[in-house]
Protein backbone atom coordinates (compact mmCIF):
# COMPACT_ATOMS: atom_id res chain seq x y z
CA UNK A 1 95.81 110.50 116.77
CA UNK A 2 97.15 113.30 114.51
CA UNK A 3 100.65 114.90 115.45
CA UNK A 4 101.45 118.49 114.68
CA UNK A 5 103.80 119.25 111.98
CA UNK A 6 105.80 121.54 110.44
CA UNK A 7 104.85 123.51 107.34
CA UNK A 8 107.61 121.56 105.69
CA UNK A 9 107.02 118.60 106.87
CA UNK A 10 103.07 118.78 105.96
CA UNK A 11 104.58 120.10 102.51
CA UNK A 12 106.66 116.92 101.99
CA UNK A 13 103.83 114.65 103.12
CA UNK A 14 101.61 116.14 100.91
CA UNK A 15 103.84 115.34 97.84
CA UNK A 16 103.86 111.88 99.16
CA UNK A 17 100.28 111.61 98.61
CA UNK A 18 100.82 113.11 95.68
CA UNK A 19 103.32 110.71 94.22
CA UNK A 20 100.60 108.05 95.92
CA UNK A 21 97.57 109.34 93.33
CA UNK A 22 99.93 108.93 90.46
CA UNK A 23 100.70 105.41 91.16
CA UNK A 24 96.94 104.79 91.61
CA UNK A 25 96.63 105.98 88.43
CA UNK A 26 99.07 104.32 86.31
CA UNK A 27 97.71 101.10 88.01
CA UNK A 28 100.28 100.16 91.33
CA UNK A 29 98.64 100.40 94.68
CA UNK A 30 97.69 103.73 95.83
CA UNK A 31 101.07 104.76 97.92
CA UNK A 32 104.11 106.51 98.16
CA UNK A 33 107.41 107.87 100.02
CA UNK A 34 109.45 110.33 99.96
CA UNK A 35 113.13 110.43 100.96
CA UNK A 36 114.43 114.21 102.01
CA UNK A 37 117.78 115.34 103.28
CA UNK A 38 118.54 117.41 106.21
CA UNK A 39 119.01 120.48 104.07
CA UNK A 40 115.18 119.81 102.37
CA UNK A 41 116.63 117.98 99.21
CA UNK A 42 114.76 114.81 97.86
CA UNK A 43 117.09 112.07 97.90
CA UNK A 44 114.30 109.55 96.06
CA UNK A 45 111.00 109.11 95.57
CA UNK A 46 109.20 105.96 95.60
CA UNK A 47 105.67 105.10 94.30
CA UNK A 48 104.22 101.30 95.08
CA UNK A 49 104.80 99.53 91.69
CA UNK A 50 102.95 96.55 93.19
CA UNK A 51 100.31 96.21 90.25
CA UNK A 52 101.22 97.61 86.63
CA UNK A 53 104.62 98.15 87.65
CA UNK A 54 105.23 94.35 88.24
CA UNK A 55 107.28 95.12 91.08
CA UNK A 56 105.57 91.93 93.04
CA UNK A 57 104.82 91.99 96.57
CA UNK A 58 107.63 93.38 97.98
CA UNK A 59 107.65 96.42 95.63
CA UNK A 60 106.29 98.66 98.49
CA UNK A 61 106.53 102.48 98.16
CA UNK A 62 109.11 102.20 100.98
CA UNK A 63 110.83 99.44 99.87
CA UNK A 64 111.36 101.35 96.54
CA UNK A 65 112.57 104.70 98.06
CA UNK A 66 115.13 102.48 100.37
CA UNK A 67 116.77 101.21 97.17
CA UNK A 68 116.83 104.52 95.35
CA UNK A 69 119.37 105.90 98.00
CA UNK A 70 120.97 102.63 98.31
CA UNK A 71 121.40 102.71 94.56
CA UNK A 72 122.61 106.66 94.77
CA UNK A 73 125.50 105.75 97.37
CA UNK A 74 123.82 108.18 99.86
CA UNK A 75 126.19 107.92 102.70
CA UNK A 76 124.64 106.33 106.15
CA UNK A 77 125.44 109.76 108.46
CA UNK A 78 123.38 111.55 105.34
CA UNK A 79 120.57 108.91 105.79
CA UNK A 80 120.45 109.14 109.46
CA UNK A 81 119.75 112.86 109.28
CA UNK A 82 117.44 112.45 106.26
CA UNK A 83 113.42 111.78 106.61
CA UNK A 84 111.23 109.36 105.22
CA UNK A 85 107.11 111.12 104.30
CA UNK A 86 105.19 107.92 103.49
CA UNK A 87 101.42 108.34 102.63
CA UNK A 88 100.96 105.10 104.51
CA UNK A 89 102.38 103.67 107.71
CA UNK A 90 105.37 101.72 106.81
CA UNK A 91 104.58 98.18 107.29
CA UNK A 92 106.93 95.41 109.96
CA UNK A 93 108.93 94.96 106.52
CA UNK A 94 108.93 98.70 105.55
CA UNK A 95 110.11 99.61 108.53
CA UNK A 96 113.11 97.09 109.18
CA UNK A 97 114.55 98.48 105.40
CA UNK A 98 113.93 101.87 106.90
CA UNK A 99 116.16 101.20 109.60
CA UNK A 100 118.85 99.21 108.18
CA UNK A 101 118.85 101.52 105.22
CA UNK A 102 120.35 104.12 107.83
CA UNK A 103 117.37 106.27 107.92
CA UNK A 104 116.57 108.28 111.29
CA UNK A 105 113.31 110.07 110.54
CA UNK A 106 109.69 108.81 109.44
CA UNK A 107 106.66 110.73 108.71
CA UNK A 108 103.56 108.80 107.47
CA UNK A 109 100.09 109.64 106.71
CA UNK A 110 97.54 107.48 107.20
CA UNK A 111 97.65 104.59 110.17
CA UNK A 112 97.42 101.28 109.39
CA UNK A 113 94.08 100.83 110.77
CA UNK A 114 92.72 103.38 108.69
CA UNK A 115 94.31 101.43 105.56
CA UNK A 116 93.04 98.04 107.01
CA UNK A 117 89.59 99.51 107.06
CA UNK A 118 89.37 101.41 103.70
CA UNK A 119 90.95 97.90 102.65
CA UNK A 120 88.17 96.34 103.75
CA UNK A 121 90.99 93.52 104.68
CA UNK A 122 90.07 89.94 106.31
CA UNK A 123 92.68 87.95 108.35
CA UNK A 124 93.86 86.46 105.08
CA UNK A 125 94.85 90.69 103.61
CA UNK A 126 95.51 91.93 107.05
CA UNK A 127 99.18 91.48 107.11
CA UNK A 128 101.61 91.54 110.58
CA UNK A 129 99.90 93.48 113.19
CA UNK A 130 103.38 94.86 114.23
CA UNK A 131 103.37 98.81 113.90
CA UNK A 132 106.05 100.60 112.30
CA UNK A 133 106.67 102.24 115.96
CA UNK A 134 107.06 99.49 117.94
CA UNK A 135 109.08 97.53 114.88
CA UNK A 136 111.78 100.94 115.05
CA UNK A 137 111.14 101.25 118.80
CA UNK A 138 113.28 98.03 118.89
CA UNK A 139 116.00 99.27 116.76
CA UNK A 140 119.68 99.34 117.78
CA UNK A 141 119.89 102.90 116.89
CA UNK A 142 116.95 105.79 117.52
CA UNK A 143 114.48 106.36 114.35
CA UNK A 144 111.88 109.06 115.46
CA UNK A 145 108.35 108.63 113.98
CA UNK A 146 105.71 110.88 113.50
CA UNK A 147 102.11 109.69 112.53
CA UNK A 148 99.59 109.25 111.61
CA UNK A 149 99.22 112.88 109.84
CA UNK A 150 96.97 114.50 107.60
CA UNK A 151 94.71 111.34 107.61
CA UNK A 152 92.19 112.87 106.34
CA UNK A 153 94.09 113.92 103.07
CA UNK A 154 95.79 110.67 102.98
CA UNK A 155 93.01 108.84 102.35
CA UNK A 156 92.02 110.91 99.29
CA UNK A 157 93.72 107.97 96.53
CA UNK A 158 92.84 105.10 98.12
CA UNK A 159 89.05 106.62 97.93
CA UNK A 160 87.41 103.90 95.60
CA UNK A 161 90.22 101.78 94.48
CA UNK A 162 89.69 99.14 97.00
CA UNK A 163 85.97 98.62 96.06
CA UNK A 164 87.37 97.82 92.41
CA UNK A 165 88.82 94.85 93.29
CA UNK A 166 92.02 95.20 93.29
CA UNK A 167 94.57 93.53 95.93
């Protein structure tokens, strides 16, 4: 179901997809976040480096932004007023760093069915089933979430690159 947005927050998602096109093309999985401040500054950006990038399995788009303001020394009441735009539902992992990183706010594109099908994934590729809603919906402290968004947009770089083979 798509949720309205704000101008600015469609403008930030759309750079996530963005960012998720050029990590598609320098070979890393088709994804990407975004974390933005309160006041509309990007904090970090994080593009999937799980491919070419040699990041490994963990090295999800999320995963990646969560370290970048870990790394920066962000302060935790900066984080909880700061956003997350991922191009993809954060996954049951994804979403627990998202939370314990301190951040309050998520905004993601496409749903994780809609990646499951254009994944074409089987049982084995599926992953947890857990959503990133009902993984924050459990937190000890409130994260909103917003998605899916955009869908239709969001699914512009994964358009062929599952067909090629890759994982």
């Amino acid at each position: 179901m798509e949720q309205s947005l704000s101008e600015t927050d469609a403008a930030r998602l759309r750079h996530a997809f963005s960012l998720a096109g050029a990590a598609r093309a320098r070979g890393d999985r088709p994804f990407a976040a975004v974390v933005v401040a309160e006041d509309g500054a990007i904090l970090a950006e994080g593009l999937s480096t799980q491919g070419q990038g040699g990041g490994g399995t963990l090295a999800h788009s999320e995963m990646n932004a969560c370290q970048a303001v870990i790394s920066a020394g962000i302060p935790r009441p900066a984080l909880r007023r700061a956003t997350i735009y991922s191009s993809g539902e954060p996954c049951a992992m994804c979403a627990a760093a998202i939370f314990y990183t301190g951040i309050g706010r998520v905004v993601y594109g496409l749903s994780a069915a809609a990646i499951l099908h254009l994944r074409n994934a089987q049982p084995h590729t599926a992953g947890l089933s857990l959503s990133c809603r009902a993984v924050l919906d459990s937190a000890a402290e409130a994260v909103d979430v917003v998605g899916p968004c955009l869908e239709a947009e969001g699914a512009v770089p994964h358009k062929g690159y599952w067909v090629q083979g890759a994982a």
